[in-house]
Protein backbone atom coordinates (compact mmCIF):
# COMPACT_ATOMS: atom_id res chain seq x y z
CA UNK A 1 -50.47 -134.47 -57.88
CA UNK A 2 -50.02 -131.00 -57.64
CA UNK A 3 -52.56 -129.65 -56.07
CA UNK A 4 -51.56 -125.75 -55.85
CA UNK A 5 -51.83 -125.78 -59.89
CA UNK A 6 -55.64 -126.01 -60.05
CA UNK A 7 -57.29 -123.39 -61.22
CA UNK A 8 -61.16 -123.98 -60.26
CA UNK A 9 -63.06 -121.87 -63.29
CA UNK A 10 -66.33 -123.51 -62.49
CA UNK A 11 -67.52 -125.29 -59.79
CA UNK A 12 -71.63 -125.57 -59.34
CA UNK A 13 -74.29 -127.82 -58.13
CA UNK A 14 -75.89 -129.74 -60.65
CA UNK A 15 -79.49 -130.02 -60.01
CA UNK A 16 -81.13 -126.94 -59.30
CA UNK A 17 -83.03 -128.49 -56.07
CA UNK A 18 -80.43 -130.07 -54.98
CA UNK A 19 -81.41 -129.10 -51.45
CA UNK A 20 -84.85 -130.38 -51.80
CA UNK A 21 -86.77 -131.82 -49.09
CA UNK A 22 -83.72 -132.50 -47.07
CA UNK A 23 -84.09 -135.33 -44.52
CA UNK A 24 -83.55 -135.00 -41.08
CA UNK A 25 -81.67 -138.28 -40.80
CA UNK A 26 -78.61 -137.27 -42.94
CA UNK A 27 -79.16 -139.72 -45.88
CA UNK A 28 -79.45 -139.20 -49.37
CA UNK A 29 -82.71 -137.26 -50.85
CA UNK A 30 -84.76 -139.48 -53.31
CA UNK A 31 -86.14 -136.29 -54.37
CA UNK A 32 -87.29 -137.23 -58.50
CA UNK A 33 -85.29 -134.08 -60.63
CA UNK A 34 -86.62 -134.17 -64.15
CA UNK A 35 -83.89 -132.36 -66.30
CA UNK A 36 -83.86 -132.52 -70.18
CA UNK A 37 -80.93 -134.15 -72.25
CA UNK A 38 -80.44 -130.90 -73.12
CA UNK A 39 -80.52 -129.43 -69.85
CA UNK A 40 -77.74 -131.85 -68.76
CA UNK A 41 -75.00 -131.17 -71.60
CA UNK A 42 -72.84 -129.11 -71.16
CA UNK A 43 -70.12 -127.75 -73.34
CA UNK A 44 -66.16 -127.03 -71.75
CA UNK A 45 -64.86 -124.78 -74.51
CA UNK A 46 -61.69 -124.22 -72.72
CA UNK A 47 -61.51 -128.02 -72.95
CA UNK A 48 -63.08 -128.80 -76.23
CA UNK A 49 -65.69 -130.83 -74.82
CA UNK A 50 -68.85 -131.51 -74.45
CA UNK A 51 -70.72 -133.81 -72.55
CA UNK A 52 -73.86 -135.27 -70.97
CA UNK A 53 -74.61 -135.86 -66.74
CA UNK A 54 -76.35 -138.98 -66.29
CA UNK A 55 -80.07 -138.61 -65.00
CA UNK A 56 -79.01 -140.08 -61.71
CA UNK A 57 -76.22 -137.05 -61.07
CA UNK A 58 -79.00 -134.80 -61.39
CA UNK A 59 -78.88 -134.63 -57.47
CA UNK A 60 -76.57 -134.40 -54.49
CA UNK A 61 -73.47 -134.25 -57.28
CA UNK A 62 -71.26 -131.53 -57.69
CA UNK A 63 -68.64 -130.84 -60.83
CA UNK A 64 -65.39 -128.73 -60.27
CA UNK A 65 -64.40 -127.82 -64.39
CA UNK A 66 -60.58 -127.19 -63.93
CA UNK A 67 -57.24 -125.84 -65.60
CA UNK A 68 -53.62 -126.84 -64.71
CA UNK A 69 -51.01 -124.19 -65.13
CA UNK A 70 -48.41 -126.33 -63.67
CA UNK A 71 -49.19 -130.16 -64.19
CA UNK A 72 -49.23 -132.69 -66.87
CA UNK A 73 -52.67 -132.40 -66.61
CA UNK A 74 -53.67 -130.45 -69.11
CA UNK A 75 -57.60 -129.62 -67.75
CA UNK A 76 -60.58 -132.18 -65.88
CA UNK A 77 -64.16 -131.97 -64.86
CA UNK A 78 -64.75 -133.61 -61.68
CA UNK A 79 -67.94 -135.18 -60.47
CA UNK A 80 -68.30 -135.80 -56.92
CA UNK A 81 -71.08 -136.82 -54.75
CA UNK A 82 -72.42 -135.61 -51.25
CA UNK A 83 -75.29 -135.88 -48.40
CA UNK A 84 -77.56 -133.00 -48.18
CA UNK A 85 -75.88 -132.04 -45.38
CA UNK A 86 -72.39 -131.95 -46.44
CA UNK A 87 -73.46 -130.17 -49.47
CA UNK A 88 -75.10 -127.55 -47.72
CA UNK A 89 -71.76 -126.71 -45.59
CA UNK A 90 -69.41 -126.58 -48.41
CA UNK A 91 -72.23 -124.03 -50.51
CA UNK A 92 -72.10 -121.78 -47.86
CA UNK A 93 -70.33 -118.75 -49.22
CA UNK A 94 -68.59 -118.61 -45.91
CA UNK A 95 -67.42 -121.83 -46.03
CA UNK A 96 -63.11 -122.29 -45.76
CA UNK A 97 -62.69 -126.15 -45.48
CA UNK A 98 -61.62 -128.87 -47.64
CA UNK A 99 -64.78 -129.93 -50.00
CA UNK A 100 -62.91 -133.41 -50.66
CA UNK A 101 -63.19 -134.52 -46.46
CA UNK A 102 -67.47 -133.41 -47.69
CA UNK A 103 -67.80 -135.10 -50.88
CA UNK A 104 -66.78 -138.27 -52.65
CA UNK A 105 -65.20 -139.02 -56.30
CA UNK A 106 -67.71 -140.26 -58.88
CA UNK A 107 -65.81 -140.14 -61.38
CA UNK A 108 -63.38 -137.26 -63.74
CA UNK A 109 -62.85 -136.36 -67.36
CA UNK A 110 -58.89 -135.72 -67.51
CA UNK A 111 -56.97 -134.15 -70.80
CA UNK A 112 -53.72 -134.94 -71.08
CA UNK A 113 -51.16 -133.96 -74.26
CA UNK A 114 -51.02 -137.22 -76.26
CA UNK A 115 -47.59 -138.99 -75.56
CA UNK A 116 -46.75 -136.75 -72.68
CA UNK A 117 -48.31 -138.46 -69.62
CA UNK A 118 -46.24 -137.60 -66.31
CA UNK A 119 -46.04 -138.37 -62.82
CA UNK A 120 -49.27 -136.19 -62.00
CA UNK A 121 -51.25 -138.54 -64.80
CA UNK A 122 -50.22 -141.72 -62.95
CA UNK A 123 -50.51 -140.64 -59.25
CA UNK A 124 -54.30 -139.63 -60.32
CA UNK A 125 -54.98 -142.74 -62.31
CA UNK A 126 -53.93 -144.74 -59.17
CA UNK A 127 -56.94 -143.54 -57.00
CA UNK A 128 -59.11 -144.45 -59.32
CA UNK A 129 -60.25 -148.46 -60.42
CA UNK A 130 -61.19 -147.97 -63.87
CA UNK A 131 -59.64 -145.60 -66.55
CA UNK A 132 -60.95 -145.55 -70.00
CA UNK A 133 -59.93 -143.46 -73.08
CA UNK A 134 -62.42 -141.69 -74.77
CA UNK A 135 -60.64 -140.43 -77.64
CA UNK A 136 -57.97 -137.98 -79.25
CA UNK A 137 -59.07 -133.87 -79.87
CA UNK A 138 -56.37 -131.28 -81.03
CA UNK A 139 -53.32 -133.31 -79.55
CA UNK A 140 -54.69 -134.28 -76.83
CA UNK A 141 -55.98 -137.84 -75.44
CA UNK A 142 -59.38 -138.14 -73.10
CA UNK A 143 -59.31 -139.92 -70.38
CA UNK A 144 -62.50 -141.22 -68.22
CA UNK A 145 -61.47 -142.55 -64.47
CA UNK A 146 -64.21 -143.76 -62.20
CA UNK A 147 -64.93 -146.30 -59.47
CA UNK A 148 -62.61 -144.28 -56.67
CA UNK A 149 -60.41 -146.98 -54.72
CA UNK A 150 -61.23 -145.02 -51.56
CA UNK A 151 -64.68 -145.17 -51.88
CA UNK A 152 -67.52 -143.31 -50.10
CA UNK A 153 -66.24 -140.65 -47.47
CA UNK A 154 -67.35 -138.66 -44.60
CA UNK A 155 -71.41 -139.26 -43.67
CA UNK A 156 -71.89 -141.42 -47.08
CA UNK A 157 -73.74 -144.22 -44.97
CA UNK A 158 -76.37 -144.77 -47.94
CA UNK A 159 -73.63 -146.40 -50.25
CA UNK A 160 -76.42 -147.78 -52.77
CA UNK A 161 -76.91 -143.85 -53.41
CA UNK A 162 -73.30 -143.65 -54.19
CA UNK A 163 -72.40 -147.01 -55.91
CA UNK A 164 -75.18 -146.00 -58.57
CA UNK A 165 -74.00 -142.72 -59.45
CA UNK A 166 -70.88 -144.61 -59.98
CA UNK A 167 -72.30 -147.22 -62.22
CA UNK A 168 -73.87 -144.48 -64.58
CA UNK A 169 -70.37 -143.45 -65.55
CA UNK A 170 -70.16 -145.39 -68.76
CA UNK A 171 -73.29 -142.77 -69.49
CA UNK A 172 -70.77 -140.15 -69.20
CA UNK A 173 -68.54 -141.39 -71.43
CA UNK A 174 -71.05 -142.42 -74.03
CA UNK A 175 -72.10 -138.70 -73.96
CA UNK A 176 -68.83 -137.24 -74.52
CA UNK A 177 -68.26 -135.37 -78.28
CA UNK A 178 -65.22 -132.97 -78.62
CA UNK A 179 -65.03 -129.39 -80.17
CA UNK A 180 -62.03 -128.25 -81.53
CA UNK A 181 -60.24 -125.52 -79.04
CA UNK A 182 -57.26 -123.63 -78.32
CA UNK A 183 -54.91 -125.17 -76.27
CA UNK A 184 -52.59 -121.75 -75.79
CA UNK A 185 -55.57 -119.88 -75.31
CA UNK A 186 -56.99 -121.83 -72.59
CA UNK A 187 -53.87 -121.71 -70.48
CA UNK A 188 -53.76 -118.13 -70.90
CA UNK A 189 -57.72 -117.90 -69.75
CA UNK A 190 -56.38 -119.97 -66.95
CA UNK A 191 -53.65 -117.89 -65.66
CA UNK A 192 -56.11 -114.49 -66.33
CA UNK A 193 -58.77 -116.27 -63.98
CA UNK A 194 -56.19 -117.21 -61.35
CA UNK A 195 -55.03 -113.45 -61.43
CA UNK A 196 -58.22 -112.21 -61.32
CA UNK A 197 -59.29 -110.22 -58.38
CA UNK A 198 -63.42 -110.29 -57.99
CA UNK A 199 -65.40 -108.73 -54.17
CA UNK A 200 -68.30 -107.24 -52.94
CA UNK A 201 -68.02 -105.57 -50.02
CA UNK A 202 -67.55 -102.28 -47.82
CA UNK A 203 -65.23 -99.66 -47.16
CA UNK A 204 -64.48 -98.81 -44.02
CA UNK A 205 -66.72 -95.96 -43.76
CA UNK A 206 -69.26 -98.65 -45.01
CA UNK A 207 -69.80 -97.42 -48.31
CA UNK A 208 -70.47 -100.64 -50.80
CA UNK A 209 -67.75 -101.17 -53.21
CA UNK A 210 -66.54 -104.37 -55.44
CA UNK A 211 -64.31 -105.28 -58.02
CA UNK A 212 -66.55 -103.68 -60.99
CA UNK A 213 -64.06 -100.36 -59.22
CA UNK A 214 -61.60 -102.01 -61.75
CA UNK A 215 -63.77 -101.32 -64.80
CA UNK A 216 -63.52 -97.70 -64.12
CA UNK A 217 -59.79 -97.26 -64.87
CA UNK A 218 -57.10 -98.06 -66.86
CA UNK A 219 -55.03 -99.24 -64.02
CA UNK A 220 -55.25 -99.61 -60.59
CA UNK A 221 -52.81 -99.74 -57.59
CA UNK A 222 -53.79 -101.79 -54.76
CA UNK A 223 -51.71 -101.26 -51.45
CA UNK A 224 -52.61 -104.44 -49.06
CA UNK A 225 -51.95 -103.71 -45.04
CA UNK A 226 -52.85 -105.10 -41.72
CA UNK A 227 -53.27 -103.03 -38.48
CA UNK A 228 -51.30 -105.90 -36.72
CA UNK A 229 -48.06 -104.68 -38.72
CA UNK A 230 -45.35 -102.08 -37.16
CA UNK A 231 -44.92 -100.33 -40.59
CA UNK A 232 -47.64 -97.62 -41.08
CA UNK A 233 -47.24 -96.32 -44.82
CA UNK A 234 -50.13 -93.65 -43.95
CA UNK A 235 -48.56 -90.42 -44.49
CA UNK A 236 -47.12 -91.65 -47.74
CA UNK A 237 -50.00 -93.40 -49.02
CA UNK A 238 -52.50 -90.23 -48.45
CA UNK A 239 -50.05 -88.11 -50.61
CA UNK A 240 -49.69 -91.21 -52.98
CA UNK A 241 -53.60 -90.95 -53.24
CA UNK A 242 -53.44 -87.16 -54.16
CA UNK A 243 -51.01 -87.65 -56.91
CA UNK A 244 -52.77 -90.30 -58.54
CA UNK A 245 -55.92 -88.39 -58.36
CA UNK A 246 -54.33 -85.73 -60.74
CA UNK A 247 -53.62 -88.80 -63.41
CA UNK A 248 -56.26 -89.95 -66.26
CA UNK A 249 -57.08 -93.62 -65.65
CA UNK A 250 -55.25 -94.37 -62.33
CA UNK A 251 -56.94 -95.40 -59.23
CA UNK A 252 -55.88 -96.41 -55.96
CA UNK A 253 -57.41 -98.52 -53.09
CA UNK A 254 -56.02 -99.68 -50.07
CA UNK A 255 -57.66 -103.06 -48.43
CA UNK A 256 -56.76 -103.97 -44.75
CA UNK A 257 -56.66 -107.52 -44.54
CA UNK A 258 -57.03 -108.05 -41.07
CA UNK A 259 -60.52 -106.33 -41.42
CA UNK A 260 -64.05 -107.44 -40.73
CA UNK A 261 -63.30 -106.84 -37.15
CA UNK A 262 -64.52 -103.71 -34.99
CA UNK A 263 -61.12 -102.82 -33.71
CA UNK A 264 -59.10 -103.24 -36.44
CA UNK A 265 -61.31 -101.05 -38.65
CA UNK A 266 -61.60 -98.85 -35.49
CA UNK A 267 -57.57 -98.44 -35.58
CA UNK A 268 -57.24 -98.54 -39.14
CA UNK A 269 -59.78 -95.42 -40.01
CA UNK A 270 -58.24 -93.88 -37.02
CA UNK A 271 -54.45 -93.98 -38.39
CA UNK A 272 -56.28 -93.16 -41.89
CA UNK A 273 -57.83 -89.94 -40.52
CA UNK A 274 -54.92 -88.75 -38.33
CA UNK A 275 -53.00 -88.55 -41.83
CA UNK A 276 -55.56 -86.86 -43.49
CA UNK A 277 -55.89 -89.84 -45.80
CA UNK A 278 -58.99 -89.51 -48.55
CA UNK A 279 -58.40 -92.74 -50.22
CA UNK A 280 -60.64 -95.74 -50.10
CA UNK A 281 -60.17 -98.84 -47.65
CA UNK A 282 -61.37 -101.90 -48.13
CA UNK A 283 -62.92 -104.42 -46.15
CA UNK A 284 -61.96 -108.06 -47.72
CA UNK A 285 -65.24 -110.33 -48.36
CA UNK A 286 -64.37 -114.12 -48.33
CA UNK A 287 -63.51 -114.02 -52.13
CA UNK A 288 -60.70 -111.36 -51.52
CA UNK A 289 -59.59 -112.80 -48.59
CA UNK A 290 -59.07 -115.99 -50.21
CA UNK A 291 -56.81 -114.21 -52.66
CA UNK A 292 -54.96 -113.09 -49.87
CA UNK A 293 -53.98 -115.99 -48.67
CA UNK A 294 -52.80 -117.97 -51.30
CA UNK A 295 -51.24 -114.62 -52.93
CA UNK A 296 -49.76 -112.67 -50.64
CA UNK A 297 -46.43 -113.19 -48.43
CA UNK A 298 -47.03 -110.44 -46.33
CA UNK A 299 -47.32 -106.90 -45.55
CA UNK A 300 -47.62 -103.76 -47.30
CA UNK A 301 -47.48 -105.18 -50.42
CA UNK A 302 -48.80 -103.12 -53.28
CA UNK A 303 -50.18 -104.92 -56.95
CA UNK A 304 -51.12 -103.37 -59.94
CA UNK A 305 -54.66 -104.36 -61.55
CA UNK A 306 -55.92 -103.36 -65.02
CA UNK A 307 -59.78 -102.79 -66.18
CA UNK A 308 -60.27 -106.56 -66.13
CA UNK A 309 -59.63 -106.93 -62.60
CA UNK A 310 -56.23 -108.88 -63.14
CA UNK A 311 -53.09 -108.71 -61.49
CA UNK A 312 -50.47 -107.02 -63.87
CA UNK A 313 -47.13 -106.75 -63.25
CA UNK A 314 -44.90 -107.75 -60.19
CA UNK A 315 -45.93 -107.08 -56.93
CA UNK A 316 -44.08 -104.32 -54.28
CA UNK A 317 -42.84 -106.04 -51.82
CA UNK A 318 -42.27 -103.96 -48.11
CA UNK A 319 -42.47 -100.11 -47.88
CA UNK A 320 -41.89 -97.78 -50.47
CA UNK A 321 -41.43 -93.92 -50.82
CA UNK A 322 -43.29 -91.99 -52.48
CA UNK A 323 -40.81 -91.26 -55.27
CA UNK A 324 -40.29 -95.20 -55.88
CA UNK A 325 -43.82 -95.82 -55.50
CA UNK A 326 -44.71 -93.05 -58.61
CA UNK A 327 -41.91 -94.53 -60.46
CA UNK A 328 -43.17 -97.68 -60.21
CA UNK A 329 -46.58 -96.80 -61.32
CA UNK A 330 -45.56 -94.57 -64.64
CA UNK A 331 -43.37 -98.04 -65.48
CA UNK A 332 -46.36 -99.89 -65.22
CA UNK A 333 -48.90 -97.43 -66.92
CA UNK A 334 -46.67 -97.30 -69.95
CA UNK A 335 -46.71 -101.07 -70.41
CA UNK A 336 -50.40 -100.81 -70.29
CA UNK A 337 -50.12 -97.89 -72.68
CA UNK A 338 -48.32 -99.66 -75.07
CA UNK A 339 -50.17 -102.67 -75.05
CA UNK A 340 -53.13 -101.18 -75.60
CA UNK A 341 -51.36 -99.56 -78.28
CA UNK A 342 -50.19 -102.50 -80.03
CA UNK A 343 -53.41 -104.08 -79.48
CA UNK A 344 -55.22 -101.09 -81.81
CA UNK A 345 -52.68 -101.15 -84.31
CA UNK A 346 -53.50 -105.14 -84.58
CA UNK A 347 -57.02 -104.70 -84.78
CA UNK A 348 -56.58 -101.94 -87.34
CA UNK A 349 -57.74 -103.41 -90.70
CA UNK A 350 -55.30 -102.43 -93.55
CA UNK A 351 -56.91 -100.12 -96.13
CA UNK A 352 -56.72 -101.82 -99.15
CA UNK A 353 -54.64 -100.38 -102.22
CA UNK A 354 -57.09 -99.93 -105.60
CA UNK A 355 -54.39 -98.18 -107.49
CA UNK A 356 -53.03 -101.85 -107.78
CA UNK A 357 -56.53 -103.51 -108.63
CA UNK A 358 -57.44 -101.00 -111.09
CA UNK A 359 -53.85 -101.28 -112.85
């Protein structure tokens, strides 16, 4: 399966005390959650779903609620199942690893387009035992797959704990009603998200700053940069900054991606302040840096990000001067322009003509 083409849009614990009275053995809490029916449904409106958690997922489970942009998968929610302890290292907000070597498959709610199962479809369906169809929504067929062929993974040594979350799947699919959706729509939300640029961090003269910078402006130009590289746009950049300063609704941030760490900020504020730049420098948090790394080729590259905090546009690849670097931005700003533009004029209701109704 293609695994770069998820798009996680949710992914959270599902009892709220999940981390209850944790043991100091490693095994499974029997810690009794009393949730509602109603505090256990849940409703996927990017998926047209809505469904039910059995009583026994109401601890030590976790659901991922994904979109595919490039699969025959059209969208899932996956249920998987962990030890206090592995739970507790993949929640950390720090944490960089693989959740799937933590966790093991209860079971998964998979949407694919009715008639057009591929070769992502049938590689998934072979991990998994049992596969039942739910039901048809919209042009697309339901799919329910439990009882993993692999089985339990890493530190799962109380299997009865896992083997009965299991078991309560056909609760899951008893639960499950559909909504009507929009298929389009969705897979547009799902690109958005996956373009969407969210922090919360510091600048490098430790000011706080975050992504809510976005909401500010009508556009954005972000130049990425590492002290480790031998290009040093500085010069250009600080004049870049003063130029944009004079224009209504443009903003522009650098971020230095090799950054928390004292000497790179140490070098980075130094080059900053030997080129009289004013502009603001970013320190990644985890969230950004994660970005980077499954965005970014390399460095400077320079995006474009509108009041939503998505990624418009193509990015700049390599060094720029300043008169390619404005010329790029007034391209960009007049595509936002106009879309805005067109977006008004759509929303615009049409006056209605009474010189016909009275006639």
């Amino acid at each position: 399966m293609k695994k770069t083409s998820l798009l996680f849009i949710l992914a959270a614990i599902l009892s709220f005390s999940v981390f209850a009275g944790c043991s100091s053995n490693n095994k499974t809490t029997n810690t009794n959650i009393s949730l509602t029916e109603e505090e256990r449904t849940t409703t996927v409106e990017e998926l047209g779903l809505t469904y039910t958690i059995p009583k026994e997922w109401t601890i030590n489970t976790m659901k991922y609620t994904n979109l595919m942009t490039d699969s025959d998968i059209f969208g899932e929610v996956k249920f998987v199942y962990g030890t206090d302890e592995n739970l507790k290292i993949i929640s950390d907000p720090n944490f960089t690893g693989n959740i799937e070597y933590y966790t093991s498959p209860i079971a998964r709610i998979v949407l694919v387009k009715t008639g057009e199962e591929g070769s992502d479809f049938e590689e998934l369906k072979s991990e998994y035992n049992k596969i039942e169809v739910v039901g048809e929504n919209c042009g697309y067929t339901y799919y329910v797959m439990y009882d993993y062929t692999g089985g339990p993974g890493k530190g799962d040594d109380n299997i009865d704990e896992y083997e009965k979350r299991v078991n309560a799947s056909t609760k899951l699919i008893s639960s499950i009603k559909f909504n009507e959706f929009d298929a389009e729509q969705s897979q547009q939300t799902a690109i958005n998200r996956e373009n969407m640029i969210t922090f919360v961090s510091k600048t490098l003269e430790g000011e706080d700053i975050g992504s809510t910078i976005f909401d500010e402006y009508d556009l954005t130009m972000v130049n990425f940069w590492g002290t480790y590289s031998d290009i040093n746009e500085a010069a250009v950049l600080t004049q870049l900054d003063k130029e944009i300063k004079n224009m209504e609704g443009v903003n522009f941030l650098q971020v230095i991606i090799d950054t928390p760490s004292e000497e790179a900020e140490e070098l980075a504020l130094k080059i900053k302040t030997e080129n009289g730049g004013e502009y603001t420098s970013v320190i990644p948090d985890q969230r950004l840096a994660s970005w980077i790394v499954n965005n970014l080729e390399g460095v400077p590259t320079t995006i474009f990000v509108d009041n939503d905090a998505i990624v418009v546009g193509e990015p700049i690849q390599g060094a720029k001067t300043l008169e390619e670097y404005l010329s790029l931005l007034n391209t960009q700003l007049a595509e936002i322009q106009a879309q805005k533009a067109t977006e008004t004029t759509e929303n615009t209701e049409q006056p209605t003509d009474i010189t016909n109704i009275l006639q």
